[in-house]
PDB file of N, CA and C in Angstrom:
ATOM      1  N   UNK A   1      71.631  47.705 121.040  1.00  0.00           N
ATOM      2  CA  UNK A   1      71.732  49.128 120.791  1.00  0.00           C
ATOM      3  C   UNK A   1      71.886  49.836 122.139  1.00  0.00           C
ATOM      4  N   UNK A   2      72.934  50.710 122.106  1.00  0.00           N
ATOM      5  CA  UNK A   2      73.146  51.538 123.393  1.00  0.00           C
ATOM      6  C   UNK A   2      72.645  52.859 123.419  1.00  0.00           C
ATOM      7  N   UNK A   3      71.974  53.598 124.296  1.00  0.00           N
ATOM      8  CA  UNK A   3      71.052  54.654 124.133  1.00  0.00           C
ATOM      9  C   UNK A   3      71.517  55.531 125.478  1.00  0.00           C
ATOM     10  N   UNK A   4      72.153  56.517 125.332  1.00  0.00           N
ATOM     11  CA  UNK A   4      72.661  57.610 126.267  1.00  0.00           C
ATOM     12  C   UNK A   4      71.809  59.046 126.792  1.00  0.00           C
ATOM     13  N   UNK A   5      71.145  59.157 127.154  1.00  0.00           N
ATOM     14  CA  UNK A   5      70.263  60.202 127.202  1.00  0.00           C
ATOM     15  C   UNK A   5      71.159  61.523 127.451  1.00  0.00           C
ATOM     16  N   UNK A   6      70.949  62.182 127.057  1.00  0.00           N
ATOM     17  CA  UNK A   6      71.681  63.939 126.647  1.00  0.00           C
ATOM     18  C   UNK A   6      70.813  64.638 128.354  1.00  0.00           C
ATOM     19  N   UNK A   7      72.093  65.680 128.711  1.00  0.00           N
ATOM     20  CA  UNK A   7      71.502  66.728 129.824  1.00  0.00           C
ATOM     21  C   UNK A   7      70.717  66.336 130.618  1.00  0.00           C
ATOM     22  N   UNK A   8      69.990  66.574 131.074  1.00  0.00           N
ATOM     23  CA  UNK A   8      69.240  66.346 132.485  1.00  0.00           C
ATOM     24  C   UNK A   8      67.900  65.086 132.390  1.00  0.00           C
ATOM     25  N   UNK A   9      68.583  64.574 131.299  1.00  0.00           N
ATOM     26  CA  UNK A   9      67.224  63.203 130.726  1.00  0.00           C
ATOM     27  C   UNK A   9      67.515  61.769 131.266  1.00  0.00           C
ATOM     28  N   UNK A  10      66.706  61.142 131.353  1.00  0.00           N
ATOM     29  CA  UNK A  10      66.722  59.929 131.934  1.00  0.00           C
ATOM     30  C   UNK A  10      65.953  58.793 131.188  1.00  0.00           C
ATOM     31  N   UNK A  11      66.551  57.461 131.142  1.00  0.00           N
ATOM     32  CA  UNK A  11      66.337  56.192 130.018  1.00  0.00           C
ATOM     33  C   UNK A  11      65.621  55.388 131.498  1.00  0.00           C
ATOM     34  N   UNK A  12      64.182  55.350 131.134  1.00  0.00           N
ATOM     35  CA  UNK A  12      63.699  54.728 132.205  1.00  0.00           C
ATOM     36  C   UNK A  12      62.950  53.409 131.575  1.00  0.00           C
ATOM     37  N   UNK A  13      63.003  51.527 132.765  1.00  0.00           N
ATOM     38  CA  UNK A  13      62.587  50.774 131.349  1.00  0.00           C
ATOM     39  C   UNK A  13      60.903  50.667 132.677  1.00  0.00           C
ATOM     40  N   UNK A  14      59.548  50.856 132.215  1.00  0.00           N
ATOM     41  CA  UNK A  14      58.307  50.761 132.812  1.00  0.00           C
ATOM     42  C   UNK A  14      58.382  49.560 133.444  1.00  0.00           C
ATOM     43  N   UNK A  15      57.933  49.501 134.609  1.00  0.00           N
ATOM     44  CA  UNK A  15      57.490  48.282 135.174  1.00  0.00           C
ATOM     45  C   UNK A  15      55.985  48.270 135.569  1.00  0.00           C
ATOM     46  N   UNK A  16      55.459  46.825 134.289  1.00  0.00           N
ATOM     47  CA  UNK A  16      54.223  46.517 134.009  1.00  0.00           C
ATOM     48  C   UNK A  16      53.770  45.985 135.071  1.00  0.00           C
ATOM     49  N   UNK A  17      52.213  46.140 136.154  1.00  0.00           N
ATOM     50  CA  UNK A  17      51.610  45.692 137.044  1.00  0.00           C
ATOM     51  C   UNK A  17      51.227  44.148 136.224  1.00  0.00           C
ATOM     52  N   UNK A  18      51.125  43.092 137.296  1.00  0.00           N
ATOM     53  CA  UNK A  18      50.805  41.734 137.258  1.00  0.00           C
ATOM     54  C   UNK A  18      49.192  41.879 136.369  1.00  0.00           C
ATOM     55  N   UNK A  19      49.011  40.656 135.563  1.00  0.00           N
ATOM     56  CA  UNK A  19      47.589  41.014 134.947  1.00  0.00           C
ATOM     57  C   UNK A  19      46.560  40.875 135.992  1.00  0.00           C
ATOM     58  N   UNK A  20      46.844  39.735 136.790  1.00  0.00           N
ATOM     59  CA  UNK A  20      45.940  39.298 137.898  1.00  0.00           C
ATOM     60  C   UNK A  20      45.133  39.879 139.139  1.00  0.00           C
ATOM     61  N   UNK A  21      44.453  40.727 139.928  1.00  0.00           N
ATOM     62  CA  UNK A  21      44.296  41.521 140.863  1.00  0.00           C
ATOM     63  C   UNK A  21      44.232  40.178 142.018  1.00  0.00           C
ATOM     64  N   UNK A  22      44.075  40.500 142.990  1.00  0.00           N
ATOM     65  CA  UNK A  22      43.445  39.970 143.929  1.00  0.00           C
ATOM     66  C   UNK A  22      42.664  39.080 144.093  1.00  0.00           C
ATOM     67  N   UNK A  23      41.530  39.638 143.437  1.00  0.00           N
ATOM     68  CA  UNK A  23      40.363  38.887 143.611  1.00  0.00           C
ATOM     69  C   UNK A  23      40.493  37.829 141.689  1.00  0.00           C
ATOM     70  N   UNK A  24      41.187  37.579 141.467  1.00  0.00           N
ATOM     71  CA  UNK A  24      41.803  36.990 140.507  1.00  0.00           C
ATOM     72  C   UNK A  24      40.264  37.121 139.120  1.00  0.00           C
ATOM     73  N   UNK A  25      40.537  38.731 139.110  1.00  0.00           N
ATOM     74  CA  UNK A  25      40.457  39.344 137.838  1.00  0.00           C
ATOM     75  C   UNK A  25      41.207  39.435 136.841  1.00  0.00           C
ATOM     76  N   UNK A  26      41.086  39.403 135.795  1.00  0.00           N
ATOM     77  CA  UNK A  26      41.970  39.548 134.683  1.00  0.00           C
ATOM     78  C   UNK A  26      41.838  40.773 133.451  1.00  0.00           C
ATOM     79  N   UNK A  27      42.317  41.366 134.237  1.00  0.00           N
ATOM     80  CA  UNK A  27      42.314  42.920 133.203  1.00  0.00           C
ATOM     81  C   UNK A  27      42.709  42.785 132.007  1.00  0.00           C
ATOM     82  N   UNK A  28      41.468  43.477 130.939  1.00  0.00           N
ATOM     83  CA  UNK A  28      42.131  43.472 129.656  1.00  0.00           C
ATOM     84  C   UNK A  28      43.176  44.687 129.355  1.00  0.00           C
ATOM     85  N   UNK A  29      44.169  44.591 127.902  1.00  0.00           N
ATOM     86  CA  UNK A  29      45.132  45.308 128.016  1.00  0.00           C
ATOM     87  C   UNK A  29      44.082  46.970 127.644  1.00  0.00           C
ATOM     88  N   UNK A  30      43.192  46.859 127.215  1.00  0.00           N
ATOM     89  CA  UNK A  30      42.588  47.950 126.648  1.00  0.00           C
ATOM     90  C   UNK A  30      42.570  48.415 127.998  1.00  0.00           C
ATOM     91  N   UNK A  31      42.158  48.367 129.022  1.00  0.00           N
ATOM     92  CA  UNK A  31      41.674  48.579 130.596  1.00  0.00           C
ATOM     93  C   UNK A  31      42.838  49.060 131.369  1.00  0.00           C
ATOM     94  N   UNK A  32      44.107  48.737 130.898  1.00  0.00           N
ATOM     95  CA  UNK A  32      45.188  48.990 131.643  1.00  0.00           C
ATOM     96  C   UNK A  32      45.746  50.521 131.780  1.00  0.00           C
ATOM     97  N   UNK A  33      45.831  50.886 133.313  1.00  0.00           N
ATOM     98  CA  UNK A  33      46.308  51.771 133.229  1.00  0.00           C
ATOM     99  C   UNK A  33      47.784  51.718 132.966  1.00  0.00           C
ATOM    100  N   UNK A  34      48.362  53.084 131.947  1.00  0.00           N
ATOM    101  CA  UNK A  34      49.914  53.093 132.335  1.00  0.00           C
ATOM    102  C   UNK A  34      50.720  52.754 133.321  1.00  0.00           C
ATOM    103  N   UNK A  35      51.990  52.668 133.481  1.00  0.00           N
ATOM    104  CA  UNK A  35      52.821  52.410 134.731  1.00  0.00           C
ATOM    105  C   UNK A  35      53.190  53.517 134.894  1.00  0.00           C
ATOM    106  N   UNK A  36      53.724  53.543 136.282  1.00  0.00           N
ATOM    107  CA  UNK A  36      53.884  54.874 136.835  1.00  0.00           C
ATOM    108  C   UNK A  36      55.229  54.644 137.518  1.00  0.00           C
ATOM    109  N   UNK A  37      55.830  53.373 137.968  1.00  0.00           N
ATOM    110  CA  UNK A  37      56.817  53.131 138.393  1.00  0.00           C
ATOM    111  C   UNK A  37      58.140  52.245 137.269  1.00  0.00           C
ATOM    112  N   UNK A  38      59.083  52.468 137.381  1.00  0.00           N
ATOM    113  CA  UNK A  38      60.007  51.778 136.318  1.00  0.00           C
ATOM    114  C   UNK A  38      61.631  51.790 137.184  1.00  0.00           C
ATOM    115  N   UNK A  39      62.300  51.279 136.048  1.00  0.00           N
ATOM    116  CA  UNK A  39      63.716  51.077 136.440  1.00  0.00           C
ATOM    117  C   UNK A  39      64.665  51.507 135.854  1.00  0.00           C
ATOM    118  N   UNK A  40      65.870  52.723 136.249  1.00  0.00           N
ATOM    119  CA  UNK A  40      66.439  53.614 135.715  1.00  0.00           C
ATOM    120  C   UNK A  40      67.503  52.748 134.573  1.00  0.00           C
ATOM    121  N   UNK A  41      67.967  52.835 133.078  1.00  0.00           N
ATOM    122  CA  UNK A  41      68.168  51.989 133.185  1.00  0.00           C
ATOM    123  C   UNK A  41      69.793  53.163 132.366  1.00  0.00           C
ATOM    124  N   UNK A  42      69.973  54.464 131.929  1.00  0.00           N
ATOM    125  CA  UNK A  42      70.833  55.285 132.033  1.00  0.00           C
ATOM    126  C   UNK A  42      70.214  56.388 132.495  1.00  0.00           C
ATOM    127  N   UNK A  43      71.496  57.271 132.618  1.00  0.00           N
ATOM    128  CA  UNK A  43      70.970  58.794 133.128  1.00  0.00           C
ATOM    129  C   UNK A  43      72.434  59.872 132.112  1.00  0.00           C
ATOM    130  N   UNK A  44      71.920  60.938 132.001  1.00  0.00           N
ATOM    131  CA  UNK A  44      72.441  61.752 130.707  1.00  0.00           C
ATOM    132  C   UNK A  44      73.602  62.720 132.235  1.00  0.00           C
ATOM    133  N   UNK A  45      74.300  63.661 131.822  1.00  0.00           N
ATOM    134  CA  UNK A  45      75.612  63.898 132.297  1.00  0.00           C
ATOM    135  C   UNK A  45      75.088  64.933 133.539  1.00  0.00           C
ATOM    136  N   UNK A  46      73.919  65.652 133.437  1.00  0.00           N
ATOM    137  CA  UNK A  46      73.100  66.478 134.065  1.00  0.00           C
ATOM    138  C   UNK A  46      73.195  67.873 133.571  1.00  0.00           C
ATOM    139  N   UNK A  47      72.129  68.598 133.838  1.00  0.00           N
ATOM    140  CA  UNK A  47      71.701  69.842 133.404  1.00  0.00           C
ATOM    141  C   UNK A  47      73.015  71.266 133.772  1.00  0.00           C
ATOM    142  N   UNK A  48      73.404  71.785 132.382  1.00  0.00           N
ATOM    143  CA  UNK A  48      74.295  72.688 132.583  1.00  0.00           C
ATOM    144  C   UNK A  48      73.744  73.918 132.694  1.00  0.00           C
ATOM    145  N   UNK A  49      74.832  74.325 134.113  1.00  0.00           N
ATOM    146  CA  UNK A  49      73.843  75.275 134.895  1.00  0.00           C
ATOM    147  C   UNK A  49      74.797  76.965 134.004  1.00  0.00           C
ATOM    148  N   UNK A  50      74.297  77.525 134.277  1.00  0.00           N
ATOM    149  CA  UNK A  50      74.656  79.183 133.842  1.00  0.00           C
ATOM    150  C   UNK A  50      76.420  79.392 133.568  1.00  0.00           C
ATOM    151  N   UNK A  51      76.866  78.738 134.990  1.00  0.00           N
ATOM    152  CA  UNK A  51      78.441  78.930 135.190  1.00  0.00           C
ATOM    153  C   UNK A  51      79.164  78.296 134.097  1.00  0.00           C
ATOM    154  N   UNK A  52      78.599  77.342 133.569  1.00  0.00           N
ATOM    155  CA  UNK A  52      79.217  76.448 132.757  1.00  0.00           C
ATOM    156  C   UNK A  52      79.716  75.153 133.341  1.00  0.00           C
ATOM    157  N   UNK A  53      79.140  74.558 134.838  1.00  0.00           N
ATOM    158  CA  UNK A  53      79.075  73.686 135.497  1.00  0.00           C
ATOM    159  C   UNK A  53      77.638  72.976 135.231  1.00  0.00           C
ATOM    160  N   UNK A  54      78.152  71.452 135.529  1.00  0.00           N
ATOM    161  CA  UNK A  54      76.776  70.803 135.335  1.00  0.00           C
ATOM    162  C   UNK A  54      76.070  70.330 136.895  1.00  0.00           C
ATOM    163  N   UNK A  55      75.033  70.218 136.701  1.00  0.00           N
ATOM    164  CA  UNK A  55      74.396  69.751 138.229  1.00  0.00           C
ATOM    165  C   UNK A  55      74.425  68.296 138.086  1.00  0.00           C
ATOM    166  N   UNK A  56      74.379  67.858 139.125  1.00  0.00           N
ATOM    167  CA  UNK A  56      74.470  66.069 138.755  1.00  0.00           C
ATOM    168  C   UNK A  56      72.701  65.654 139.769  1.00  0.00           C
ATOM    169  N   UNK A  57      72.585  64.880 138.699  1.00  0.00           N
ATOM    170  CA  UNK A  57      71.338  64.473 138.605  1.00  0.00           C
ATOM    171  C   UNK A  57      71.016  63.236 140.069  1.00  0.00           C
ATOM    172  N   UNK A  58      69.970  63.843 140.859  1.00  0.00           N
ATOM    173  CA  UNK A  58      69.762  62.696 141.843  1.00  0.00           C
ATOM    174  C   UNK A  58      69.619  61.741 142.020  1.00  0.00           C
ATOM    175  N   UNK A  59      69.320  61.223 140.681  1.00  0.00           N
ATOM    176  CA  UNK A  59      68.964  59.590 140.198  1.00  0.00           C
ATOM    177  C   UNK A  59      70.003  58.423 139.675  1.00  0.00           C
ATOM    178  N   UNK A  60      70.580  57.826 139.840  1.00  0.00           N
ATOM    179  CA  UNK A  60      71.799  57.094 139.168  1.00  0.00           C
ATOM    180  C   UNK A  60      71.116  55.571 139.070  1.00  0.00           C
ATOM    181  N   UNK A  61      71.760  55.093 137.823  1.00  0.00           N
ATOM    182  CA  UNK A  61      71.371  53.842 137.423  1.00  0.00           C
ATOM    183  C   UNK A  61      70.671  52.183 138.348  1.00  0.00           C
ATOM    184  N   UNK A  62      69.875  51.871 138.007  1.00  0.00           N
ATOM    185  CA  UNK A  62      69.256  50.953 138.924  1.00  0.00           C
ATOM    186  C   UNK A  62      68.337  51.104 139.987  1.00  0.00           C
ATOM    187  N   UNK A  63      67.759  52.796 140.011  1.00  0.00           N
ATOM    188  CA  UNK A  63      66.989  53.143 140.891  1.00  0.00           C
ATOM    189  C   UNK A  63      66.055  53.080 140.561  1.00  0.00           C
ATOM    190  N   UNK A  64      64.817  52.337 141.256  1.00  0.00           N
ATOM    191  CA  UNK A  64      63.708  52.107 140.969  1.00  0.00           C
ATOM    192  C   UNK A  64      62.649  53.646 141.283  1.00  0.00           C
ATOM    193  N   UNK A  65      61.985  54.128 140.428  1.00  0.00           N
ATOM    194  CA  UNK A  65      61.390  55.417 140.634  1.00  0.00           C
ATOM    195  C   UNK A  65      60.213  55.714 139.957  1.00  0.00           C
ATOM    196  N   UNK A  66      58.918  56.655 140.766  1.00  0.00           N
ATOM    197  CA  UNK A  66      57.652  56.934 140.645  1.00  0.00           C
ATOM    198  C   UNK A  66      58.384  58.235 139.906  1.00  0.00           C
ATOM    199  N   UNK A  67      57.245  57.836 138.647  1.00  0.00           N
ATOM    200  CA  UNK A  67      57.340  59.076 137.413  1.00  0.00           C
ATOM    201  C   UNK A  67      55.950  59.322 136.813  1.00  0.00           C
ATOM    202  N   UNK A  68      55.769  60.623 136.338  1.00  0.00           N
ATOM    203  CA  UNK A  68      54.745  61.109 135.756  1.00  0.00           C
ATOM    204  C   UNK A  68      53.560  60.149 135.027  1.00  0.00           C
ATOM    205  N   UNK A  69      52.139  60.206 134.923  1.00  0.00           N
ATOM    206  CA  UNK A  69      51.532  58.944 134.310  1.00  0.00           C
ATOM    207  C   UNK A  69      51.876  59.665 133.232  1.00  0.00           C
ATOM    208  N   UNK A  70      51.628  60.451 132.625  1.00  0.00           N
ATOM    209  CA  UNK A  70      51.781  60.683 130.858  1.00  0.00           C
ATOM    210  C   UNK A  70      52.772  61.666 130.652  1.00  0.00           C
ATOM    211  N   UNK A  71      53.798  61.273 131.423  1.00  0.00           N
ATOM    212  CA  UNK A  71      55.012  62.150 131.078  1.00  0.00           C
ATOM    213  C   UNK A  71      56.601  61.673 130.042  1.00  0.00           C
ATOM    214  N   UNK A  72      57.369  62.258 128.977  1.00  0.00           N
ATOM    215  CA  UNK A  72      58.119  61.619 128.360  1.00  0.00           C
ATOM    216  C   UNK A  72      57.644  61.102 127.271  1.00  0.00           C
ATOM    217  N   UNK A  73      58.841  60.239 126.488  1.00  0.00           N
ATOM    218  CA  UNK A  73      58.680  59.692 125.258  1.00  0.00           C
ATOM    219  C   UNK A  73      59.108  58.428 124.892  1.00  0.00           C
ATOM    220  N   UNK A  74      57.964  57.568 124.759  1.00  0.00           N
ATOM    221  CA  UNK A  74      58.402  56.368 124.512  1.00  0.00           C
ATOM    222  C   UNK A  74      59.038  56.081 123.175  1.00  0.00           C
ATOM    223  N   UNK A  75      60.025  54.903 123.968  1.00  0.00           N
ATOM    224  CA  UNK A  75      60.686  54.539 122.903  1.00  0.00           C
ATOM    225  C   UNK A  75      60.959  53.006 122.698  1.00  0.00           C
ATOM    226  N   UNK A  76      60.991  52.307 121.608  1.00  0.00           N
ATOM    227  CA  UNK A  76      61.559  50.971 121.370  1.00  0.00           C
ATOM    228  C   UNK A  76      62.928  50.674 121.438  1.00  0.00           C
ATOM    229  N   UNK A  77      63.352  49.569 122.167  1.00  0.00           N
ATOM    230  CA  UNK A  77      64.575  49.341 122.378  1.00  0.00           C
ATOM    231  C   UNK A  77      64.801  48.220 122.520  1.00  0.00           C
ATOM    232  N   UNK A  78      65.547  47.041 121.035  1.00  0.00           N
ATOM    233  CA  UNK A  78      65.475  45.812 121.137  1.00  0.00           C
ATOM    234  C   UNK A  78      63.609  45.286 121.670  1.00  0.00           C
ATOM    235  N   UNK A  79      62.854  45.739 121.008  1.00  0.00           N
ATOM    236  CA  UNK A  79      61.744  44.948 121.448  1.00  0.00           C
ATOM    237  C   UNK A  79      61.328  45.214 123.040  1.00  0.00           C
ATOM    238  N   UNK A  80      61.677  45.911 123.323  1.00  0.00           N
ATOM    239  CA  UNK A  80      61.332  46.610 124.919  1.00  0.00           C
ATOM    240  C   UNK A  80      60.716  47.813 124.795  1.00  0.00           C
ATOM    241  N   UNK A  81      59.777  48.180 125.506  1.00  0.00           N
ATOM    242  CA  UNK A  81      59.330  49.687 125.728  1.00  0.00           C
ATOM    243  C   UNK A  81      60.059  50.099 126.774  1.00  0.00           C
ATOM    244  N   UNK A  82      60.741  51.475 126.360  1.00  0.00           N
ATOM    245  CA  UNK A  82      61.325  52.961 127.493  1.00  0.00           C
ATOM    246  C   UNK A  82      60.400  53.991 127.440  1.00  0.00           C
ATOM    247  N   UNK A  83      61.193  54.597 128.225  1.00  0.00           N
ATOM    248  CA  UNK A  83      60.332  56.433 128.356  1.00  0.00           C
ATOM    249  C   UNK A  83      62.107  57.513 128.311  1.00  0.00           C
ATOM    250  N   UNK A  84      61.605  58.378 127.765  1.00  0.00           N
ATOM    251  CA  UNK A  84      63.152  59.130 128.089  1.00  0.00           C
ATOM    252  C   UNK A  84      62.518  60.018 128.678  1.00  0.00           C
ATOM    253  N   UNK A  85      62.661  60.365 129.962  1.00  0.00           N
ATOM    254  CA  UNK A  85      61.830  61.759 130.635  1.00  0.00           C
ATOM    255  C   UNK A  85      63.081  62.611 130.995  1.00  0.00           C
ATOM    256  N   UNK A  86      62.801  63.638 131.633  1.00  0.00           N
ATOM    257  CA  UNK A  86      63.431  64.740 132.116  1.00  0.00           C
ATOM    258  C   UNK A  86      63.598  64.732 133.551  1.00  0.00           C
ATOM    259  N   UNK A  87      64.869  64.896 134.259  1.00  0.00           N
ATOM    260  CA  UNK A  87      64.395  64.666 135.633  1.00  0.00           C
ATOM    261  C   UNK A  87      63.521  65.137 136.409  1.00  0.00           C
ATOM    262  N   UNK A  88      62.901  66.109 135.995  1.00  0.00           N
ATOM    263  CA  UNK A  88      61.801  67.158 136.690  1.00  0.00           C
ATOM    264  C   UNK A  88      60.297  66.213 136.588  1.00  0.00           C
ATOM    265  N   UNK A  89      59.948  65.132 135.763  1.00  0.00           N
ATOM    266  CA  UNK A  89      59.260  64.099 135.795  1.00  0.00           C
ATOM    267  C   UNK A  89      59.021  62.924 136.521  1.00  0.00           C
ATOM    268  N   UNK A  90      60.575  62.756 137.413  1.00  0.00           N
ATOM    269  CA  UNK A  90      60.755  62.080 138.247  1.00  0.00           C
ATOM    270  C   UNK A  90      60.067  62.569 139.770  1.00  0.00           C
ATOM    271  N   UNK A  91      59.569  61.869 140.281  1.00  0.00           N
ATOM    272  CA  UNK A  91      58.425  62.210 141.597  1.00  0.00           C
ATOM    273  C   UNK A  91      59.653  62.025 142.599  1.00  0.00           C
ATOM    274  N   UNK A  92      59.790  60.384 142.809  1.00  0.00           N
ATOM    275  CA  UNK A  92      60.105  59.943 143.984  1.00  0.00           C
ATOM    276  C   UNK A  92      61.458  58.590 143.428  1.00  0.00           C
ATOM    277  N   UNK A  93      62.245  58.317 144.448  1.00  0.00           N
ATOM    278  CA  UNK A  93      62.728  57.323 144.483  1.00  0.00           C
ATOM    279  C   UNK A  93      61.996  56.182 145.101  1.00  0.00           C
ATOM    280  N   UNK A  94      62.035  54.788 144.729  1.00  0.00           N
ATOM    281  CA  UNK A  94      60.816  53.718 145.707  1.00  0.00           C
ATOM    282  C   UNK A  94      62.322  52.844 146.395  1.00  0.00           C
TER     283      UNK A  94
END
């Protein structure tokens, strides 16, 4: 299934931290915090500005990027978890 995100939205897929810490703990999933970092995996055409021009979005496909902890909407995809956020959710590029 192919999934296009509309206007200034972004198809991001989470990237899950290792279960293991350091000190070779093993976190249960109840214990887990969300991810905060993921991998762009589309981006929508960008936000149309007043003129009737669109802005193009800073993020383009394959960029790995720090996003909101409880920001967006998850979604199923082929048995995968996404987020579709907004670019304004997007923090940072890593």
């Amino acid at each position: 299934m192919q999934v296009r995100p509309l206007g200034d939205r972004v198809l991001v897929k989470p990237i899950d931290e290792p279960e293991k810490k350091k000190g070779g703990i093993i976190i249960p999933d109840t214990a887990k915090e969300k991810p905060q970092q993921g991998v762009v995996i589309a981006v929508g055409k960008g936000r149309l500005l007043e003129s009737g021009e669109r802005a193009a979005l800073e993020v383009k496909k394959g960029d790995k990027v720090l996003f909101r902890k409880y920001s967006g909407t998850e979604i199923d995809i082929e048995d995968d978890k996404h987020l579709i956020l907004g670019e304004s959710d997007i923090l940072a590029t890593i």
